[in-house]
PDB file of N, CA and C in Angstrom:
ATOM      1  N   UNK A   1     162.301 137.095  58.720  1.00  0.00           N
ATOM      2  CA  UNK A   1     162.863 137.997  59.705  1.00  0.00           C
ATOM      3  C   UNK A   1     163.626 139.096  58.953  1.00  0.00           C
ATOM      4  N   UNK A   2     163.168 140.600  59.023  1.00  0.00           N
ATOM      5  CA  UNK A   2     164.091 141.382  58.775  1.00  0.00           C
ATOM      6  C   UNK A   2     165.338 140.903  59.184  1.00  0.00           C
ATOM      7  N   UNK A   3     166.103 141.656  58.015  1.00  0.00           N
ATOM      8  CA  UNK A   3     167.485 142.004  57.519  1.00  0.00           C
ATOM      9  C   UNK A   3     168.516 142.244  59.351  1.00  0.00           C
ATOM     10  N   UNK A   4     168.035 143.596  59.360  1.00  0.00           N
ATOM     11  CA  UNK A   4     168.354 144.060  60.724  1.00  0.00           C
ATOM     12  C   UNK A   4     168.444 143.520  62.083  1.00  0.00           C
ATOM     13  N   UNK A   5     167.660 142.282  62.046  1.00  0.00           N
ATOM     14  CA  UNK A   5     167.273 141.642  62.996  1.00  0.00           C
ATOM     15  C   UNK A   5     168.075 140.255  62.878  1.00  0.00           C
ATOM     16  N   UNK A   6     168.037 139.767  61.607  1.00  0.00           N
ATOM     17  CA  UNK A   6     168.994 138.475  61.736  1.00  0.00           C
ATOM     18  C   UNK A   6     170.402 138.492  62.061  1.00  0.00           C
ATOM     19  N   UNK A   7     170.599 140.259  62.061  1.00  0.00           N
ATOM     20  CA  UNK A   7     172.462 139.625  62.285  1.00  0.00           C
ATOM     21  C   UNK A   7     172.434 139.456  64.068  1.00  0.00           C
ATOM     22  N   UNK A   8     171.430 139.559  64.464  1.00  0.00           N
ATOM     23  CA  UNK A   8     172.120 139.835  65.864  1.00  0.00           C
ATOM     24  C   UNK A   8     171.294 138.290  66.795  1.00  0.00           C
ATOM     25  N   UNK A   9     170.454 137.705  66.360  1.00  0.00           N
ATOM     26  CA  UNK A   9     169.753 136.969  66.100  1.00  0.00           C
ATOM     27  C   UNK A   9     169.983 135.393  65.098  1.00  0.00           C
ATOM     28  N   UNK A  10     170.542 134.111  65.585  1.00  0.00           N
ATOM     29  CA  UNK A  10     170.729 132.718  65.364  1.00  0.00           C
ATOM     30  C   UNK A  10     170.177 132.042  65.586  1.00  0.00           C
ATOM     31  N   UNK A  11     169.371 130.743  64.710  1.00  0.00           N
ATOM     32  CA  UNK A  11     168.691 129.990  65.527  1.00  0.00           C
ATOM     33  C   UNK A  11     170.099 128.739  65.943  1.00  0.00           C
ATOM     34  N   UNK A  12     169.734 127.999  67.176  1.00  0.00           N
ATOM     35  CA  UNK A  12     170.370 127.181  67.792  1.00  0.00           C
ATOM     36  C   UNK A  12     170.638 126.271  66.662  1.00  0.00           C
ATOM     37  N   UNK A  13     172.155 125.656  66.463  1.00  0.00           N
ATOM     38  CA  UNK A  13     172.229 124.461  65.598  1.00  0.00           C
ATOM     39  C   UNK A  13     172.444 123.355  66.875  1.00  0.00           C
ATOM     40  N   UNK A  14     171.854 122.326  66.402  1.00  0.00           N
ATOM     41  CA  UNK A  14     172.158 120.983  67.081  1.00  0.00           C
ATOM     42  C   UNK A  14     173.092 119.928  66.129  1.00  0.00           C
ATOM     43  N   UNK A  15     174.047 119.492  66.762  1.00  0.00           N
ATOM     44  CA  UNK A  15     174.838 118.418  66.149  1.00  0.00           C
ATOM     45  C   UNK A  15     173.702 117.261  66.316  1.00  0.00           C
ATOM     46  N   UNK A  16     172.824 116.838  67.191  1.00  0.00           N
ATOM     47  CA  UNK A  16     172.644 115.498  67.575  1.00  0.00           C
ATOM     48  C   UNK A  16     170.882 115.494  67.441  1.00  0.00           C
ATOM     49  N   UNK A  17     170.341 114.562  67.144  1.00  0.00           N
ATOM     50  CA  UNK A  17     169.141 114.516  67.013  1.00  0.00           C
ATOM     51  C   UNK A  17     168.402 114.076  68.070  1.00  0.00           C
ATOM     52  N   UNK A  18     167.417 115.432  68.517  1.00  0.00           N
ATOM     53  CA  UNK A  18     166.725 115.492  69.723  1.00  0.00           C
ATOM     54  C   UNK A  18     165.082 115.955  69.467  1.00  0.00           C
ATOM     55  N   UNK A  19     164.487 115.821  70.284  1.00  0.00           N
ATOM     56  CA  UNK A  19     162.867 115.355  70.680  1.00  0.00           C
ATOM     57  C   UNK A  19     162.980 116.767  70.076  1.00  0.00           C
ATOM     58  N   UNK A  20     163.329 118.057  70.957  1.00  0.00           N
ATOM     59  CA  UNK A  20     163.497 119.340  70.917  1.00  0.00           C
ATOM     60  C   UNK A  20     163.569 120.016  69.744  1.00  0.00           C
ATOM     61  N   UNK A  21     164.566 119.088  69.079  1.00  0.00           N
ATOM     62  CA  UNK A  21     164.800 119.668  67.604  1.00  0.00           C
ATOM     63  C   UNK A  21     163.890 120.606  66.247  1.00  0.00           C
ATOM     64  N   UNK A  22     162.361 119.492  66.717  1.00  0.00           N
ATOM     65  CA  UNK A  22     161.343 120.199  66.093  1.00  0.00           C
ATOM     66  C   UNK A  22     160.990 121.281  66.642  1.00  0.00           C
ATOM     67  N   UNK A  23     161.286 122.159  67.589  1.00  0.00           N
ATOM     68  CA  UNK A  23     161.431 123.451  68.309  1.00  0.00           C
ATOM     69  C   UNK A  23     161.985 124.773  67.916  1.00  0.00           C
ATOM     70  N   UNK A  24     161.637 126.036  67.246  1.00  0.00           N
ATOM     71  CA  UNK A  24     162.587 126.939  66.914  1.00  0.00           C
ATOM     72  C   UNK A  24     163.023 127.655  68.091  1.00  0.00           C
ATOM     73  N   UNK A  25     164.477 127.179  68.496  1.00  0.00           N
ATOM     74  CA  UNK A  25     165.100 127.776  69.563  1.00  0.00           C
ATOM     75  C   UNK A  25     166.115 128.812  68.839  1.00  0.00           C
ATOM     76  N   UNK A  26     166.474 129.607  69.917  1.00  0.00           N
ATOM     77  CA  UNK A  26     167.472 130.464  69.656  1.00  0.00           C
ATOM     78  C   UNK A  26     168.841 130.163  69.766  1.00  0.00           C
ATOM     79  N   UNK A  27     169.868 130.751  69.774  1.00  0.00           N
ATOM     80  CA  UNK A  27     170.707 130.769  70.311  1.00  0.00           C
ATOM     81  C   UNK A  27     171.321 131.638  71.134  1.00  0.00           C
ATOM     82  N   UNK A  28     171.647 131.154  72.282  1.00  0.00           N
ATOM     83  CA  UNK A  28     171.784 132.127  73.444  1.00  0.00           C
ATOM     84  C   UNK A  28     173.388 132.302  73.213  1.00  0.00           C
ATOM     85  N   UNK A  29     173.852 133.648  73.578  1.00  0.00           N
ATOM     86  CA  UNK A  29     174.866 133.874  73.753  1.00  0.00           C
ATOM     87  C   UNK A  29     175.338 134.500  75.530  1.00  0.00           C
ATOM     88  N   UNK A  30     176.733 134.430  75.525  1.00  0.00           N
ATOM     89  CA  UNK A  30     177.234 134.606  76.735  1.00  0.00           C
ATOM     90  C   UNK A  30     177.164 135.719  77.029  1.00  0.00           C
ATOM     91  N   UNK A  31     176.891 136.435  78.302  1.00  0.00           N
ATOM     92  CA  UNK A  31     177.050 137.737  78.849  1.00  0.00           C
ATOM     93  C   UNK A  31     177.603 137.804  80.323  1.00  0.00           C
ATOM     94  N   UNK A  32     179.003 138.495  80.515  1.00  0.00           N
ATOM     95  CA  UNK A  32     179.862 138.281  81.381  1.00  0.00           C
ATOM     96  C   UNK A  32     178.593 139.138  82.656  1.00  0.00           C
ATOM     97  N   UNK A  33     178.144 140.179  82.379  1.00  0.00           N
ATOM     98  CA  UNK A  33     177.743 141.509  83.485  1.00  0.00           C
ATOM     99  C   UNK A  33     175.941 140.956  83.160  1.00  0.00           C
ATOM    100  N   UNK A  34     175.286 142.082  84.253  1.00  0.00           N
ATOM    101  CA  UNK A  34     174.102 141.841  84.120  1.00  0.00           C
ATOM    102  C   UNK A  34     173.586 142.925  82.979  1.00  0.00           C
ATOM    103  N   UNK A  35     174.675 143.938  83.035  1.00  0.00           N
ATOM    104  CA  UNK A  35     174.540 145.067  81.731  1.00  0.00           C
ATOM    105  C   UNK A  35     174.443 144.362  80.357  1.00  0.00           C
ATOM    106  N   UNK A  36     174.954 143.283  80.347  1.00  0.00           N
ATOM    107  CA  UNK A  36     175.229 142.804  78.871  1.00  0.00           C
ATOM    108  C   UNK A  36     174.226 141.909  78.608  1.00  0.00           C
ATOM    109  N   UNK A  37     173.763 141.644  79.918  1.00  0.00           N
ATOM    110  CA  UNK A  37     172.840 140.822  79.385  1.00  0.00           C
ATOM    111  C   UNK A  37     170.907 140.828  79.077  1.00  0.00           C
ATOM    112  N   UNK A  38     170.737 142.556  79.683  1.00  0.00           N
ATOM    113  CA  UNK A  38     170.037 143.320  78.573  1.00  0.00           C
ATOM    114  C   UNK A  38     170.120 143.438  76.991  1.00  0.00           C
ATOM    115  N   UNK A  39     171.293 143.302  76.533  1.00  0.00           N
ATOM    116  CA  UNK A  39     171.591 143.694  75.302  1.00  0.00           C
ATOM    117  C   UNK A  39     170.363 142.851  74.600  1.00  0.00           C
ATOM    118  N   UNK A  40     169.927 143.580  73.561  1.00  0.00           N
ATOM    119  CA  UNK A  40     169.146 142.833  72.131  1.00  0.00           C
ATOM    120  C   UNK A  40     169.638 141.322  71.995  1.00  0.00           C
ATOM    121  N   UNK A  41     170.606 141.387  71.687  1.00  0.00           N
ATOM    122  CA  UNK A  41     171.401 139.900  71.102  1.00  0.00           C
ATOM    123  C   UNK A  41     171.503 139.175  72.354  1.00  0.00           C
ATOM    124  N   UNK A  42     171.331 139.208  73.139  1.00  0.00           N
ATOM    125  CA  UNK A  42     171.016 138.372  74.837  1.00  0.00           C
ATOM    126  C   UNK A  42     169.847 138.211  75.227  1.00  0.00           C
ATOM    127  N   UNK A  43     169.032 139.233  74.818  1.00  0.00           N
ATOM    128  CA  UNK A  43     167.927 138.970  76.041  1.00  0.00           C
ATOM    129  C   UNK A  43     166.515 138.480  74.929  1.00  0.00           C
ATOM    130  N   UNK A  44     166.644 138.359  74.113  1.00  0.00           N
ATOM    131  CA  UNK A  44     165.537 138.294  72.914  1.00  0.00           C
ATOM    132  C   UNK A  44     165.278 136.625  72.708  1.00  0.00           C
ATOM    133  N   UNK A  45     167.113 135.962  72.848  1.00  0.00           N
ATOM    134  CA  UNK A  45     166.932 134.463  72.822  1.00  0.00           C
ATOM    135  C   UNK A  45     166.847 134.180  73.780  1.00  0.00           C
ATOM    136  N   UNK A  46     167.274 134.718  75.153  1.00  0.00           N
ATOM    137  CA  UNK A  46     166.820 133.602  76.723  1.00  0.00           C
ATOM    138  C   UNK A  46     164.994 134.361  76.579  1.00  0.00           C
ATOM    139  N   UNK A  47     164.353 135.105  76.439  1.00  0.00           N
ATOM    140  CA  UNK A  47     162.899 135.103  76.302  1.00  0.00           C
ATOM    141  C   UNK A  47     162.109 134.483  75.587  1.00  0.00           C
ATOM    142  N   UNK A  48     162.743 134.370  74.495  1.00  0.00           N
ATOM    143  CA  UNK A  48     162.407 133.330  73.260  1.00  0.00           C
ATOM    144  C   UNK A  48     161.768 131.698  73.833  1.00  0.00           C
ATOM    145  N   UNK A  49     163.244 131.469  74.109  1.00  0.00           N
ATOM    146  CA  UNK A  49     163.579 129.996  74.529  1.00  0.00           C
ATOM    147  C   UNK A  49     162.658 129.549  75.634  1.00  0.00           C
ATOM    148  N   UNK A  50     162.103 130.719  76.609  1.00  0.00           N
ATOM    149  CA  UNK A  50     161.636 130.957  77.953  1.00  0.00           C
ATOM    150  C   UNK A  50     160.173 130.208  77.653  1.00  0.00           C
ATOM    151  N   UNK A  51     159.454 130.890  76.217  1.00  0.00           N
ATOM    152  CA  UNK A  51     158.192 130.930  75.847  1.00  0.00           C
ATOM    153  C   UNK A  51     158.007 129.276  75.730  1.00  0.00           C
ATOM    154  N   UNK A  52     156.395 129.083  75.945  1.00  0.00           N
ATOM    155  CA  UNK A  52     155.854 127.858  76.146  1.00  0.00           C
ATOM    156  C   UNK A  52     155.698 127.489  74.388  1.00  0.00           C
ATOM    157  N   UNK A  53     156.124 125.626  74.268  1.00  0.00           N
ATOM    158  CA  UNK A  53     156.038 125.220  73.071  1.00  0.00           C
ATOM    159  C   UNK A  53     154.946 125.357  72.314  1.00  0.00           C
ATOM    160  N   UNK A  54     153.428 125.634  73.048  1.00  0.00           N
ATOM    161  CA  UNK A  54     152.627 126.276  71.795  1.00  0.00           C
ATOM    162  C   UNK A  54     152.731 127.538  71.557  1.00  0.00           C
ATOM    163  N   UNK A  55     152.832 128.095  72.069  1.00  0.00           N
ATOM    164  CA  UNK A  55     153.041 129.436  71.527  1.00  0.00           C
ATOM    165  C   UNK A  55     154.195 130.428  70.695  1.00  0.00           C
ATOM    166  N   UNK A  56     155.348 129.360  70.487  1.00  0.00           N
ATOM    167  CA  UNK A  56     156.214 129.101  69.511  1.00  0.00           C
ATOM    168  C   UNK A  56     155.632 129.372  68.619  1.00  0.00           C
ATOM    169  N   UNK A  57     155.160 128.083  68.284  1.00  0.00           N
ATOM    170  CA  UNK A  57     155.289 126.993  67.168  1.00  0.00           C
ATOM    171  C   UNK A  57     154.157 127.152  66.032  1.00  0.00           C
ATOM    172  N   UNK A  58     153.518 128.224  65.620  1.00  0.00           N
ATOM    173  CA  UNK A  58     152.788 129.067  64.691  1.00  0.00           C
ATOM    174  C   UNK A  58     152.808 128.938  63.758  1.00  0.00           C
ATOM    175  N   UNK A  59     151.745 128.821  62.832  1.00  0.00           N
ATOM    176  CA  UNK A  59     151.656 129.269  61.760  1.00  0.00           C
ATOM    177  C   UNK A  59     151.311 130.476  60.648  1.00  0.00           C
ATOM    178  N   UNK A  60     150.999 131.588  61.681  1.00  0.00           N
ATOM    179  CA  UNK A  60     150.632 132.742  61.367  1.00  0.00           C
ATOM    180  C   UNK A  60     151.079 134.012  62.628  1.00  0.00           C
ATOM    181  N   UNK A  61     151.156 135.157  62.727  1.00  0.00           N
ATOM    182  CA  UNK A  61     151.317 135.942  63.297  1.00  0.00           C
ATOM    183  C   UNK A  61     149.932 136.004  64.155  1.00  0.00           C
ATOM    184  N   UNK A  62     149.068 136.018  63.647  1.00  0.00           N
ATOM    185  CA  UNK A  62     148.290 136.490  64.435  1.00  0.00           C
ATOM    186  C   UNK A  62     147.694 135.442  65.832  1.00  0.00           C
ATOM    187  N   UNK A  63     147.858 134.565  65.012  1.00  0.00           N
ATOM    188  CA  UNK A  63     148.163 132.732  66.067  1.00  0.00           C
ATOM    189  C   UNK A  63     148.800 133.007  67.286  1.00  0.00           C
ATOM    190  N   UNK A  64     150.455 133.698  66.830  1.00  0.00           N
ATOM    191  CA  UNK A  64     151.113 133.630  67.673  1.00  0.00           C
ATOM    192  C   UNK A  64     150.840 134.692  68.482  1.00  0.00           C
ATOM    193  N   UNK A  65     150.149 135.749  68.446  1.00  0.00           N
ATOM    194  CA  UNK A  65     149.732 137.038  69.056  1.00  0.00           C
ATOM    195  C   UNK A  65     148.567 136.463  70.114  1.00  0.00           C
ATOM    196  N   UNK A  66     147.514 135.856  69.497  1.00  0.00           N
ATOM    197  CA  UNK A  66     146.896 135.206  70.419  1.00  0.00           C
ATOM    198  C   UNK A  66     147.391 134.314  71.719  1.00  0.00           C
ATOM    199  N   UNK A  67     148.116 133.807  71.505  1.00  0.00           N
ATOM    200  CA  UNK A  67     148.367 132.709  72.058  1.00  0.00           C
ATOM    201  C   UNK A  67     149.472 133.339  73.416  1.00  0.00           C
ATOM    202  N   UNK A  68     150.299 134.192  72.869  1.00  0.00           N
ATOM    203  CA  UNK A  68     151.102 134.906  73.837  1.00  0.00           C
ATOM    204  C   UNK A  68     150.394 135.823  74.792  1.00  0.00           C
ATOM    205  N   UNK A  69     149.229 136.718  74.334  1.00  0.00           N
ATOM    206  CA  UNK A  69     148.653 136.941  75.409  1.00  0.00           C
ATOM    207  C   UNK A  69     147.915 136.086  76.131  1.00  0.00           C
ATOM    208  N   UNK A  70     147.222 135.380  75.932  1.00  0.00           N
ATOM    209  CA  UNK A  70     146.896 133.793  76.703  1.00  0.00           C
ATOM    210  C   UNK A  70     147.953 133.122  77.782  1.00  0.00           C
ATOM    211  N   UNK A  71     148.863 133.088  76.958  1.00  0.00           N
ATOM    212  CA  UNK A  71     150.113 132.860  78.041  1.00  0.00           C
ATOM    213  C   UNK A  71     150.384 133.872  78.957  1.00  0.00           C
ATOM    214  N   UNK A  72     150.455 135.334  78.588  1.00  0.00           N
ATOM    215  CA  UNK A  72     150.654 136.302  79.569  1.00  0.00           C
ATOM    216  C   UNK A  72     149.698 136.612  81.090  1.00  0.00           C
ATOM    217  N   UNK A  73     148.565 136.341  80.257  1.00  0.00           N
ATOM    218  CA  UNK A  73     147.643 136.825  80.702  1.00  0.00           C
ATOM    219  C   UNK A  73     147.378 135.627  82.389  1.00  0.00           C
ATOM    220  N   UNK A  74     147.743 134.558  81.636  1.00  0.00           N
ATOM    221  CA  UNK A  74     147.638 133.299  82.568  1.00  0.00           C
ATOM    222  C   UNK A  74     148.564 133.209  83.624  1.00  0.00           C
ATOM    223  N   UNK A  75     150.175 134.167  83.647  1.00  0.00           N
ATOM    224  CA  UNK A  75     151.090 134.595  84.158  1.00  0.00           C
ATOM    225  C   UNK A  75     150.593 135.624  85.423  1.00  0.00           C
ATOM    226  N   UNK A  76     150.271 136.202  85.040  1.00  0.00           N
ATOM    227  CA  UNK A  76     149.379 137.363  85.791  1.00  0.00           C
ATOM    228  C   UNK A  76     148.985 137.090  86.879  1.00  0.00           C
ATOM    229  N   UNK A  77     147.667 135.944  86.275  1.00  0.00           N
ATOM    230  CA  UNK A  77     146.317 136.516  87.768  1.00  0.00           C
ATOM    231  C   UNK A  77     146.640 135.339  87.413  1.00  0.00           C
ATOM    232  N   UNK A  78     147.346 134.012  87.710  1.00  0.00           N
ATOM    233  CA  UNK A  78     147.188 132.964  88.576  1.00  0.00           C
ATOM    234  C   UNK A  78     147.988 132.967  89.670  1.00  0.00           C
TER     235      UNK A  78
END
């Protein structure tokens, strides 16, 4: 992950060992307004987190490119 992108951007730490764990989640932060919660650093990890566990969970970019429009696409017209 660019430079630029990690400061605003955490993945979730877990104290406790969960099923989930093998999951790259984000970490969501708090946003008092609905203004704030556009922001980059808000809305990137609740979309993240949103996305279905295969389409995470990649081993290549282009995997994951596939797979998200598959998901989108399935969003759509069902």
């Amino acid at each position: 992950m660019p430079a630029y992108l990690s400061r605003h951007i955490r993945l979730r730490d877990s104290v406790r060992t969960l099923r989930s764990a093998t999951t790259t989640r984000l970490s969501e932060l708090f946003a008092s307004t609905a203004f704030a919660k556009r922001a980059f650093h808000c809305s990137t990890p609740a979309t993240w987190n949103s996305l279905p566990r295969i389409g995470t969970d990649n081993d290549s970019l282009g995997t994951f490119k596939s797979r998200l429009k598959t998901f989108l696409f399935s969003l759509a017209f069902n």
